[in-house]
C-alpha atoms as a PDB file:
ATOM      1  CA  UNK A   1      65.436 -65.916  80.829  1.00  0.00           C
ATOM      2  CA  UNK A   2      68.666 -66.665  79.351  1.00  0.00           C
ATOM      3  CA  UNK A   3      70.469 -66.097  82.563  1.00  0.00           C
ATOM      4  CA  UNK A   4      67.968 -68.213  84.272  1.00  0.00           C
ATOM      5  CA  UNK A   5      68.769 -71.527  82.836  1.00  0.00           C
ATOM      6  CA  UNK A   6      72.448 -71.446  83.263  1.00  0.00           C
ATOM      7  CA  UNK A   7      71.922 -70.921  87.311  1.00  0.00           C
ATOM      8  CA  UNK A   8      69.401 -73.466  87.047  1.00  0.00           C
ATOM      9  CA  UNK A   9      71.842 -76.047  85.417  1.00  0.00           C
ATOM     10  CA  UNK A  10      74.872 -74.745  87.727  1.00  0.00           C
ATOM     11  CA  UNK A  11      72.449 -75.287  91.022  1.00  0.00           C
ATOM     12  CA  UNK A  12      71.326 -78.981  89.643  1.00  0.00           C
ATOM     13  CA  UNK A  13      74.876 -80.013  88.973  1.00  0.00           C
ATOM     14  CA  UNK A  14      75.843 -78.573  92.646  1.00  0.00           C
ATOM     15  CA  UNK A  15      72.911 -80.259  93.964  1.00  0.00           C
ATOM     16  CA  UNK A  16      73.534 -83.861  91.862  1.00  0.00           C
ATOM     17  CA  UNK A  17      77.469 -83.154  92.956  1.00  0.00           C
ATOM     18  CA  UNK A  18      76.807 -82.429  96.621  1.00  0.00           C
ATOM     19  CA  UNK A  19      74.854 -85.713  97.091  1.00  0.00           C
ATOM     20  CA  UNK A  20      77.173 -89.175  97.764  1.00  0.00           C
ATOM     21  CA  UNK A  21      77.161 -91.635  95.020  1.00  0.00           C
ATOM     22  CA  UNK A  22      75.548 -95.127  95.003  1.00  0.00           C
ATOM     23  CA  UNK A  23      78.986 -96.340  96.131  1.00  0.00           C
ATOM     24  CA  UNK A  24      79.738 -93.787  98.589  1.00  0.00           C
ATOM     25  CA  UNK A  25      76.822 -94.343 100.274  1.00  0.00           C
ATOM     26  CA  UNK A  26      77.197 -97.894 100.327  1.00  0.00           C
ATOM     27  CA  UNK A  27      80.362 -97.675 102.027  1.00  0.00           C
ATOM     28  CA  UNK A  28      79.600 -95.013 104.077  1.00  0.00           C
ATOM     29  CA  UNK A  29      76.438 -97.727 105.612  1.00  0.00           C
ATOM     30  CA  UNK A  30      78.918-100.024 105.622  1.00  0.00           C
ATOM     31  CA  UNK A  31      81.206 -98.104 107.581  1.00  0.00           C
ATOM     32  CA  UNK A  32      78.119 -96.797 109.941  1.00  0.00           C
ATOM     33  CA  UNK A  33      77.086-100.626 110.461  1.00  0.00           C
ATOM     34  CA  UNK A  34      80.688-101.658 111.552  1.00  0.00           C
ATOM     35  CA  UNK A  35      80.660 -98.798 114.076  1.00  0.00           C
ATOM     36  CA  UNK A  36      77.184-100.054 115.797  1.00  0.00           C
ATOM     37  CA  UNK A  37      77.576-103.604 115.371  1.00  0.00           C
ATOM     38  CA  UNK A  38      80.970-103.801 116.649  1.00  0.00           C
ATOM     39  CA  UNK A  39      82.879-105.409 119.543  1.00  0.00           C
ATOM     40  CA  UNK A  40      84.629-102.413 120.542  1.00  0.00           C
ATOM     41  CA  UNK A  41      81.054-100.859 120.906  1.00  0.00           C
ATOM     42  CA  UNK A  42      80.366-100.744 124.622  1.00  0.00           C
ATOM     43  CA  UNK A  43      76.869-100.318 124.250  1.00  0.00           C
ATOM     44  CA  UNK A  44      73.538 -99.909 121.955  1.00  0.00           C
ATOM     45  CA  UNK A  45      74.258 -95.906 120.520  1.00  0.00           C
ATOM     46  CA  UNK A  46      70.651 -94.800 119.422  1.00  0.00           C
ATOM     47  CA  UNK A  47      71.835 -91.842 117.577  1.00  0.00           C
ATOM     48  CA  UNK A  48      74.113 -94.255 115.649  1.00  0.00           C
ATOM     49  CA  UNK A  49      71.508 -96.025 114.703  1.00  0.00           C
ATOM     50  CA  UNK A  50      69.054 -93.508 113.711  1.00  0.00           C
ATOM     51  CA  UNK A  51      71.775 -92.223 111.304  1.00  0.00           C
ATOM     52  CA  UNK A  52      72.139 -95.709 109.744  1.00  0.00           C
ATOM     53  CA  UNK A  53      68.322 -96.022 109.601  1.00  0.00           C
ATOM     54  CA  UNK A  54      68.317 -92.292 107.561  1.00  0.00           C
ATOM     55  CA  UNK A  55      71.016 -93.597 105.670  1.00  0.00           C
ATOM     56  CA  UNK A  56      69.459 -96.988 105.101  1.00  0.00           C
ATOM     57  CA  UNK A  57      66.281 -94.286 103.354  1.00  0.00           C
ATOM     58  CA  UNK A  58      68.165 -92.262 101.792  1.00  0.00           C
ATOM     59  CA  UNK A  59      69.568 -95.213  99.611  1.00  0.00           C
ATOM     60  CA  UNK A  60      66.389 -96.690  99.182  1.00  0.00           C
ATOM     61  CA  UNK A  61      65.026 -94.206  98.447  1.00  0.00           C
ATOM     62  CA  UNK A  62      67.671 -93.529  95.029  1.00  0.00           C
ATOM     63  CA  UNK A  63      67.960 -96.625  94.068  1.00  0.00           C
ATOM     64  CA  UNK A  64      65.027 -98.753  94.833  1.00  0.00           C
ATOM     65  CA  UNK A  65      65.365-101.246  91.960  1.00  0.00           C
ATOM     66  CA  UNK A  66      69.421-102.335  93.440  1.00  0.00           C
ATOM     67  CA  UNK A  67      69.876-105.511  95.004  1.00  0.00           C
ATOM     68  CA  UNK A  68      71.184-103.648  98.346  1.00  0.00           C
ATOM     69  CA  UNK A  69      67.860-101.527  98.817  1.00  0.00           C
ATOM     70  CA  UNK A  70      65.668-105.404 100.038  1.00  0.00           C
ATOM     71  CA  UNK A  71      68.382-105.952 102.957  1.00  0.00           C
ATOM     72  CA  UNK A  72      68.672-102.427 103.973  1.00  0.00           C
ATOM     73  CA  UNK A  73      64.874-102.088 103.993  1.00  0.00           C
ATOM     74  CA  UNK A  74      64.681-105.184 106.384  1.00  0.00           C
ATOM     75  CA  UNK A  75      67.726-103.742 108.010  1.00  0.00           C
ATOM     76  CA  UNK A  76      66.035-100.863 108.660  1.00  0.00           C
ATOM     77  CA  UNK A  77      63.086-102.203 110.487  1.00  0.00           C
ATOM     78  CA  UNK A  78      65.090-104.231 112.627  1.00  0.00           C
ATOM     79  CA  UNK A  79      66.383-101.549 114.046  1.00  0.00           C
ATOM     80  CA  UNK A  80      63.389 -99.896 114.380  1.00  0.00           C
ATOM     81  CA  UNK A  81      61.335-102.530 116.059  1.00  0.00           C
ATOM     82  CA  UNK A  82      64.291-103.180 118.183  1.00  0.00           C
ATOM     83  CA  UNK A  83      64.132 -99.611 119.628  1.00  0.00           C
ATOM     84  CA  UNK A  84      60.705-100.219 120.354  1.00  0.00           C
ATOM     85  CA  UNK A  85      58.843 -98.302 117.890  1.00  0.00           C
ATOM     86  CA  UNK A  86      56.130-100.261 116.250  1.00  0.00           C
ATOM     87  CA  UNK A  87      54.277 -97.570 113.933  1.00  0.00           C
ATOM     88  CA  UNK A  88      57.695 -96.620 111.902  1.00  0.00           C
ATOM     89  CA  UNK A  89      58.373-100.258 112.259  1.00  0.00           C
ATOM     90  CA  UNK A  90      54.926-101.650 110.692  1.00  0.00           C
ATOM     91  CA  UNK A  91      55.417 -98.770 107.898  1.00  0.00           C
ATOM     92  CA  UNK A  92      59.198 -99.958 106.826  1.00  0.00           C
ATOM     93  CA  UNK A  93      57.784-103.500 106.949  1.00  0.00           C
ATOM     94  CA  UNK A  94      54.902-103.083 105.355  1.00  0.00           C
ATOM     95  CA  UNK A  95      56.977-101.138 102.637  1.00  0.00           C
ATOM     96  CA  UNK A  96      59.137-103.913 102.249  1.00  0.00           C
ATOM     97  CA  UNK A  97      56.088-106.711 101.752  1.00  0.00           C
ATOM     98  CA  UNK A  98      54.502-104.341  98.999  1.00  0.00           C
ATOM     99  CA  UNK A  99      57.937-103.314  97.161  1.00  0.00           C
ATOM    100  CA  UNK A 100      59.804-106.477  97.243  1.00  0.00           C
ATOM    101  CA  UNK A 101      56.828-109.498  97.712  1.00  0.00           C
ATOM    102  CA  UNK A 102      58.841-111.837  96.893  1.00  0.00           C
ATOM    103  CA  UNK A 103      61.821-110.784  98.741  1.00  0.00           C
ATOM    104  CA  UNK A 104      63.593-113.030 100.758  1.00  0.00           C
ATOM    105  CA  UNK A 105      62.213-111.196 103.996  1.00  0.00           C
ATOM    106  CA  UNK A 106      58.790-111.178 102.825  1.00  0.00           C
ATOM    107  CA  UNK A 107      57.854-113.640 104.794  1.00  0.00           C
ATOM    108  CA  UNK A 108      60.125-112.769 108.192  1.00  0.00           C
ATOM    109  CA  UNK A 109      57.894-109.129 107.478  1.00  0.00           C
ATOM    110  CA  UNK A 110      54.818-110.376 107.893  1.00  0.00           C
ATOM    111  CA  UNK A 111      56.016-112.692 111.133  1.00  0.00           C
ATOM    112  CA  UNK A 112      57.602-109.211 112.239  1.00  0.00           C
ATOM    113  CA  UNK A 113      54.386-107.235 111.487  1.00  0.00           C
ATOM    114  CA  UNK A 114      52.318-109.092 113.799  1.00  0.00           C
ATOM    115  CA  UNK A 115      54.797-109.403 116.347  1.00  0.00           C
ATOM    116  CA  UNK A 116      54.876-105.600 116.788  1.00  0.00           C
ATOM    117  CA  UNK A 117      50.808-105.865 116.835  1.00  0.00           C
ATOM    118  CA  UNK A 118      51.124-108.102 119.664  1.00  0.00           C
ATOM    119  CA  UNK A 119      54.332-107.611 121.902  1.00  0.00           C
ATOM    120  CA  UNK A 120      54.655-103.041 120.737  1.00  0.00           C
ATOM    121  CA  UNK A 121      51.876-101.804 120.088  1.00  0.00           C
ATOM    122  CA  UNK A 122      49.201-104.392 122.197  1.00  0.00           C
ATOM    123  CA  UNK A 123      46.321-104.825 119.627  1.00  0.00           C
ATOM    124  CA  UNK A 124      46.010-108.404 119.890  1.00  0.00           C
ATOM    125  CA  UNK A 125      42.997-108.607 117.521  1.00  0.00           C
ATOM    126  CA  UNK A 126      45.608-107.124 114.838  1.00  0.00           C
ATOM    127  CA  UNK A 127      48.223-109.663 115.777  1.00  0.00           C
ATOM    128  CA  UNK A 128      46.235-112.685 115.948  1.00  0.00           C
ATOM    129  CA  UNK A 129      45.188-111.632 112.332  1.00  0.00           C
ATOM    130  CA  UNK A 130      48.177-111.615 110.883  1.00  0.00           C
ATOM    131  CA  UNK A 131      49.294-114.404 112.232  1.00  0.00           C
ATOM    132  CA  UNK A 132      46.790-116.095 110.311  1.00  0.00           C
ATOM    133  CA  UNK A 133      47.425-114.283 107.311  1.00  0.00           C
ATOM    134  CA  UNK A 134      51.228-115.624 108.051  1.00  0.00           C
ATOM    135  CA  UNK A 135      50.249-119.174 108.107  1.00  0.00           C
ATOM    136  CA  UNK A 136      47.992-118.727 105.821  1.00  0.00           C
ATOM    137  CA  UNK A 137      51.046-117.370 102.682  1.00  0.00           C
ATOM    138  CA  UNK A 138      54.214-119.129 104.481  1.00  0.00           C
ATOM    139  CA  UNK A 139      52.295-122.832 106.366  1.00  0.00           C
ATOM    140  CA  UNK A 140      55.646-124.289 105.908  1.00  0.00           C
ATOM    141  CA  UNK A 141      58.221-121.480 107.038  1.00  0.00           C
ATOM    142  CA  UNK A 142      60.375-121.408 109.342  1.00  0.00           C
ATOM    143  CA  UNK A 143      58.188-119.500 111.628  1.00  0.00           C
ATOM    144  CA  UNK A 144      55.297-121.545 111.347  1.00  0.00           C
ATOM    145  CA  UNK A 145      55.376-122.735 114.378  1.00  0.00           C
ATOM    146  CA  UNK A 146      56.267-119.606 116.286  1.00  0.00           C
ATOM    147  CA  UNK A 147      52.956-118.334 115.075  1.00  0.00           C
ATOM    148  CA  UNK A 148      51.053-120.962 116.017  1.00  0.00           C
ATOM    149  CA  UNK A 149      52.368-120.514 119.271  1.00  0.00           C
ATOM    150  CA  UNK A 150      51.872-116.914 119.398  1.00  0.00           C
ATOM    151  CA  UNK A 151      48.142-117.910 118.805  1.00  0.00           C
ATOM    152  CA  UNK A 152      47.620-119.647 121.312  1.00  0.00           C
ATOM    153  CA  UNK A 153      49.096-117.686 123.796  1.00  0.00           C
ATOM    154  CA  UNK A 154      47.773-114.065 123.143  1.00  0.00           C
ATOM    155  CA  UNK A 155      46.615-112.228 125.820  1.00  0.00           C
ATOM    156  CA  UNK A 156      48.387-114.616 128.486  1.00  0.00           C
ATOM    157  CA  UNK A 157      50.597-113.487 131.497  1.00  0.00           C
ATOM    158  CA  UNK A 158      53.636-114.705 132.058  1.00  0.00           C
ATOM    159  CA  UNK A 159      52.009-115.732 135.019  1.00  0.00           C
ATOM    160  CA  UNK A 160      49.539-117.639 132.937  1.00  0.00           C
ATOM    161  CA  UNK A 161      51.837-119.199 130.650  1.00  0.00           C
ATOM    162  CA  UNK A 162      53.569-120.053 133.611  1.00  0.00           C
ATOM    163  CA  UNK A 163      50.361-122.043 135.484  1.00  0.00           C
ATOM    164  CA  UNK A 164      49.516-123.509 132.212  1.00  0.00           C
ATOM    165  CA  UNK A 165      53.276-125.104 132.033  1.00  0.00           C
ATOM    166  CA  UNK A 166      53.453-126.324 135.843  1.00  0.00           C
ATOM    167  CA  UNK A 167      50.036-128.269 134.823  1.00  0.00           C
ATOM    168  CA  UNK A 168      51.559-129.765 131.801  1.00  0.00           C
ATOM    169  CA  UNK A 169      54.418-131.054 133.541  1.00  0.00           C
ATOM    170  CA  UNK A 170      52.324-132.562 136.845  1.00  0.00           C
ATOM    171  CA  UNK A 171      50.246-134.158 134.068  1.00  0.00           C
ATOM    172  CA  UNK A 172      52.832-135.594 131.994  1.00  0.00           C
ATOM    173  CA  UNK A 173      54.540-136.264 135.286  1.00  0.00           C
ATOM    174  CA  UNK A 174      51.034-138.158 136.428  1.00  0.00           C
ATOM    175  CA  UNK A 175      50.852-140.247 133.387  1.00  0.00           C
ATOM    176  CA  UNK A 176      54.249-141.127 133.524  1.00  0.00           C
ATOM    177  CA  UNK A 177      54.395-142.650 136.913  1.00  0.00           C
ATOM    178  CA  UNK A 178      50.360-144.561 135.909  1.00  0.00           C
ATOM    179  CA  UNK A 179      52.220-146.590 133.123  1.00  0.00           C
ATOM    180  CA  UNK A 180      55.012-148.094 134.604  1.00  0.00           C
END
């Protein structure tokens, strides 16, 4: 027993040792984000940003309560719904709505969550939903609009959208010409 408790202590300090430091890893996503986000960077790297994403959790996930962990949590689901995968995405948004409500993404999450419903993942019932629930918490944001828009156009083709614009114009165009 007595030997025990000295390899336990010597494996925890190796362990707390071996892992990078608030700072450290701060730079290190710093350094990682420079690298993706660059000029010199010819083109999207996925495994670049993967790493940033695990390195994005990894801080998170140690310090939660620092000021960093908000942005690198919206960070992170950029990046995600960016390459297209709406689950993980939904998940890190969702995460960030429920850890940091009043967060200055909170509301940009929500937008985001029910963009993935509609434009990623195709349940339009799920989008148009929180959409609502969007305008419902954030009538005067930024986005307001957007979603209103997104509304009314669920469902549509471009094709549609495109029919339903042509018909605008003609009748603008029509009621133009009938009042002078």
């Amino acid at each position: 027993m007595k030997r025990t408790i000295p390899y336990f202590l010597l494996l925890t300090v190796l362990a707390v040792g071996c892992t990078p430091s608030r700072d450290k890893l701060a730079r290190q996503i710093d350094a990682q984000e420079k690298s993706l986000y660059s000029p010199q960077a010819q083109e999207f790297s996925k495994g670049k940003a993967d790493s940033l994403v695990a390195m994005y959790e990894e801080f998170i996930q140690k310090h939660p309560q620092d000021t960093l962990s908000p942005g690198y949590l919206f960070k992170a689901g950029n990046i995600v719904m960016n390459e297209g995968d709406g689950p993980k995405a939904l998940r890190i948004f969702e995460q960030y709505m429920k850890d940091y409500p009043k967060g200055p993404k909170a509301a940009l999450c929500l937008f985001f969550k029910a963009f993935i419903y509609e434009n990623l993942m195709g349940d339009l019932d799920r989008a148009k939903e929180s959409y609502l629930i969007f305008l419902e918490k954030y009538p005067n944001d930024d986005f307001a609009n957007d979603a209103r828009m997104s509304i009314a156009n669920l469902g549509k083709t471009p094709e549609m959208l495109i029919k339903e614009f042509e018909a605008r114009q003609k009748a603008d165009s029509l009621a133009k010409s009938g009042k002078k």
